[in-house]
Protein backbone atom coordinates (compact mmCIF):
# COMPACT_ATOMS: atom_id res chain seq x y z
CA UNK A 1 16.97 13.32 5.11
CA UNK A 2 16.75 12.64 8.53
CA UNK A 3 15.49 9.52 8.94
CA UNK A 4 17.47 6.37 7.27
CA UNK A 5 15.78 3.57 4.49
CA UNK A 6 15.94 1.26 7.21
CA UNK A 7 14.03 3.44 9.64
CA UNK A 8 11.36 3.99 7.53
CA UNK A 9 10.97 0.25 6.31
CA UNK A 10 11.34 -0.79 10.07
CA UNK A 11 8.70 1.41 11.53
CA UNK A 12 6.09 0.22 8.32
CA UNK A 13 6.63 -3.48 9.19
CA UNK A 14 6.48 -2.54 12.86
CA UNK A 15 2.75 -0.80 12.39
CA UNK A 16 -0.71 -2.63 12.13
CA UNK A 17 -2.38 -0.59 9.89
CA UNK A 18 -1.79 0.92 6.21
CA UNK A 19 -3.75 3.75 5.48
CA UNK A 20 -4.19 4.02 1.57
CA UNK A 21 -6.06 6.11 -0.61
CA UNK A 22 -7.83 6.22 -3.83
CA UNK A 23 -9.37 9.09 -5.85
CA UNK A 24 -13.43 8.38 -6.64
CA UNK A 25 -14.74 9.03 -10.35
CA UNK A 26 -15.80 12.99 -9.50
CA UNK A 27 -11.82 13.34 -8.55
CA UNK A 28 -12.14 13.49 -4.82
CA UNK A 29 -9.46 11.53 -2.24
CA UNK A 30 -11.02 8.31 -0.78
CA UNK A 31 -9.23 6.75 2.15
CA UNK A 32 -9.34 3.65 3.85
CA UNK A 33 -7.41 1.71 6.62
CA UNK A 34 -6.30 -1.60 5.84
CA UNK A 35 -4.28 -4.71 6.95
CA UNK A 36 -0.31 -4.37 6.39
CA UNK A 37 0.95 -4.91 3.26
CA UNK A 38 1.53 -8.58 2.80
CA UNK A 39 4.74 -7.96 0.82
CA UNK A 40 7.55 -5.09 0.15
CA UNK A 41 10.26 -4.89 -2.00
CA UNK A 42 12.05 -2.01 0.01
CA UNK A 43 10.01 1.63 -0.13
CA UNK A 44 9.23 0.75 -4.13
CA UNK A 45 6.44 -1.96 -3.95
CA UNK A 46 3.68 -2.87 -1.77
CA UNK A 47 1.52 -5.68 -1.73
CA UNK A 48 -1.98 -5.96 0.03
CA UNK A 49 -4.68 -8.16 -0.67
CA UNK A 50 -8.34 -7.06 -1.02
CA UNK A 51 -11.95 -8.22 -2.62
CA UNK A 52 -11.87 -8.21 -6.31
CA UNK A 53 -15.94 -6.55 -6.19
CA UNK A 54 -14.54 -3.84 -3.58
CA UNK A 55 -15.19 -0.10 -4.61
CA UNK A 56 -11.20 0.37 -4.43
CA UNK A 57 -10.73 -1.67 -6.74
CA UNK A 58 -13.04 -0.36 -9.48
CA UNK A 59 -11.48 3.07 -8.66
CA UNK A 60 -7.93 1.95 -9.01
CA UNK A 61 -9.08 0.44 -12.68
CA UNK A 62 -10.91 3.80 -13.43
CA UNK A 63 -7.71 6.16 -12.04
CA UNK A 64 -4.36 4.26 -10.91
CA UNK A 65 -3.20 7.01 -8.80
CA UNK A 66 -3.12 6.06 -4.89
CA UNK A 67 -0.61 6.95 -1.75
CA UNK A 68 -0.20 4.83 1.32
CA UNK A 69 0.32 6.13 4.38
CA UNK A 70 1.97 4.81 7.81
CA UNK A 71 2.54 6.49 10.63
CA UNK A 72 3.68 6.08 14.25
CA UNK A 73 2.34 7.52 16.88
CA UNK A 74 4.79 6.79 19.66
CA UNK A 75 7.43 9.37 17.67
CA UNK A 76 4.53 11.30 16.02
CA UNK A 77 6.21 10.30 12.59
CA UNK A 78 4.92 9.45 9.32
CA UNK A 79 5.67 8.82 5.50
CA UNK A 80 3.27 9.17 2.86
CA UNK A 81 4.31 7.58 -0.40
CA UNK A 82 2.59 8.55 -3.83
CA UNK A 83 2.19 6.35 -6.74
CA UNK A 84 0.14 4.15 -8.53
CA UNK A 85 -1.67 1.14 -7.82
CA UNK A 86 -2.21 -1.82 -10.12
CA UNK A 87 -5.04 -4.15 -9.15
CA UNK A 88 -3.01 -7.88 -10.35
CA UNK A 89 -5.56 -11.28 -10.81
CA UNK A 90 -3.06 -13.67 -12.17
CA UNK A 91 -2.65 -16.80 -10.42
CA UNK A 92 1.05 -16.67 -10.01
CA UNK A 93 0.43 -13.17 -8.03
CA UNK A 94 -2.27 -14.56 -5.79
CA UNK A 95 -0.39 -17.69 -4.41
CA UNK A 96 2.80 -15.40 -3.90
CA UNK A 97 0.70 -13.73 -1.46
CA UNK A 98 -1.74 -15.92 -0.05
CA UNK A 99 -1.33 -16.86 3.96
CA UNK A 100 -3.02 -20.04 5.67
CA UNK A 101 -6.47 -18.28 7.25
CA UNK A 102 -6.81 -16.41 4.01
CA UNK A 103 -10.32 -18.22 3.40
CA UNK A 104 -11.98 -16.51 6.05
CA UNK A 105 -12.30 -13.61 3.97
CA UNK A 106 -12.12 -15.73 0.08
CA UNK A 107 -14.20 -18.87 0.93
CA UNK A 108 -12.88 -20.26 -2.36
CA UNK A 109 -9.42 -20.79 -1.28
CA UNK A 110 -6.48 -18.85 -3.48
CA UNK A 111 -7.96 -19.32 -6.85
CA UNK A 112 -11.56 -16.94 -5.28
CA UNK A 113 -12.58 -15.14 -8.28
CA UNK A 114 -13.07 -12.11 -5.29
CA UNK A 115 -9.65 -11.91 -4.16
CA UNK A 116 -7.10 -9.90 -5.57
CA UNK A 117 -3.42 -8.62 -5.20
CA UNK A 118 -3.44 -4.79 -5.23
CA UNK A 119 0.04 -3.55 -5.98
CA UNK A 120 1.66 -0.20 -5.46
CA UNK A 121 4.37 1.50 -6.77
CA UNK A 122 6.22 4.40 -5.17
CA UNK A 123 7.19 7.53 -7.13
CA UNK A 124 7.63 9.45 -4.30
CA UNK A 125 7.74 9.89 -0.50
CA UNK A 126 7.18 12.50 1.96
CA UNK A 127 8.29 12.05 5.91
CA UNK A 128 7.06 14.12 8.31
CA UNK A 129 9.22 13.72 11.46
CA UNK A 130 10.65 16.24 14.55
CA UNK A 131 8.00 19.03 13.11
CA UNK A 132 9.25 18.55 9.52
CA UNK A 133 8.17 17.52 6.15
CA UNK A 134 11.18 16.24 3.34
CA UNK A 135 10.04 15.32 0.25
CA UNK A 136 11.90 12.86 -1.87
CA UNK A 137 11.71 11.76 -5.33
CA UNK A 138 11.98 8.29 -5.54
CA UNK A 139 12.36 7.80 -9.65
CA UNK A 140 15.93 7.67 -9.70
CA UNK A 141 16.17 6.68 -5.72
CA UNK A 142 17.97 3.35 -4.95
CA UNK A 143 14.63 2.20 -2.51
C-alpha cells in the first residue's frame, strides 16, 4: 500500500466534508455530503450525527449497507471505505457525541427525539492515489 494508516486518518480529519452513501428501497446508490464524522476509532468506526426523520436514516434501517468517502483534492487522493451503517438512539451514544451548538439543528437539546448517532463500520477500503486504486480488506486488518 502506498499510503500509511496515519496518512489516511490524517488527511480524513484534515477534510470538511464526508461524502457517504446509502442504497434507496429500488437498490440504487444515494449519496450525500455531510459534516465530518464527529468520532473515529482509527479506519474501523465512524461517527456522524444526523435527524432521526431523515430519508438516510429510514434507508440505513431498510438496507445497512453504506461507504463513506473522503477525498483531497490538493493530492487528487481519495479512500472509499465500504461497510455498514447502524443508525444508534440510546442515550449513552448521543451524549458521547453531542458538541455545545448542537441545538441549532435538535432544538431539544441531546435527549431530541430527531437526533441520532449514525455509526459505520469498515469492512473494507479502497485508495485511489498517484493514478492508482489498492483495495484492502479490512476484516482481519489491525485499523
Amino acid at each position: 500500500m502506498a499510503i500509511s494508516n496515519e496518512a489516511i486518518e490524517k488527511m480524513i480529519d484534515g477534510i470538511g466534508v464526508s461524502i457517504i452513501s446509502s442504497v434507496d428501497e429500488s437498490g440504487f446508490p444515494n449519496t450525500k455530503a455531510m459534516l465530518p464524522p464527529r468520532r473515529r476509532e482509527g479506519l474501523s468506526a465512524f461517527y456522524f450525527t444526523t435527524n432521526t426523520s431523515s430519508m438516510r436514516v429510514k434507508q440505513y434501517q431498510l438496507n445497512n449497507k453504506a461507504s463513506l468517502y473522503f477525498f483531497d483534492k490538493r493530492f487528487f487522493r481519495g479512500v472509499m471505505l465500504i461497510g455498514t451503517m447502524e443508525v444508534l438512539t440510546d442515550q449513552m451514544t448521543k451524549d458521547m457525541i453531542w458538541h455545545d451548538g448542537d441545538t441549532m439543528y435538535y432544538p431539544l437539546g441531546v435527549t431530541d427525539p430527531d437526533y441520532c448517532v449514525l455509526k459505520f463500520s469498515a469492512k473494507q477500503m479502497r485508495i485511489y492515489q498517484n493514478f492508482k486504486s489498492d483495495t484492502i480488506d479490512l476484516s482481519g486488518w489491525n485499523v
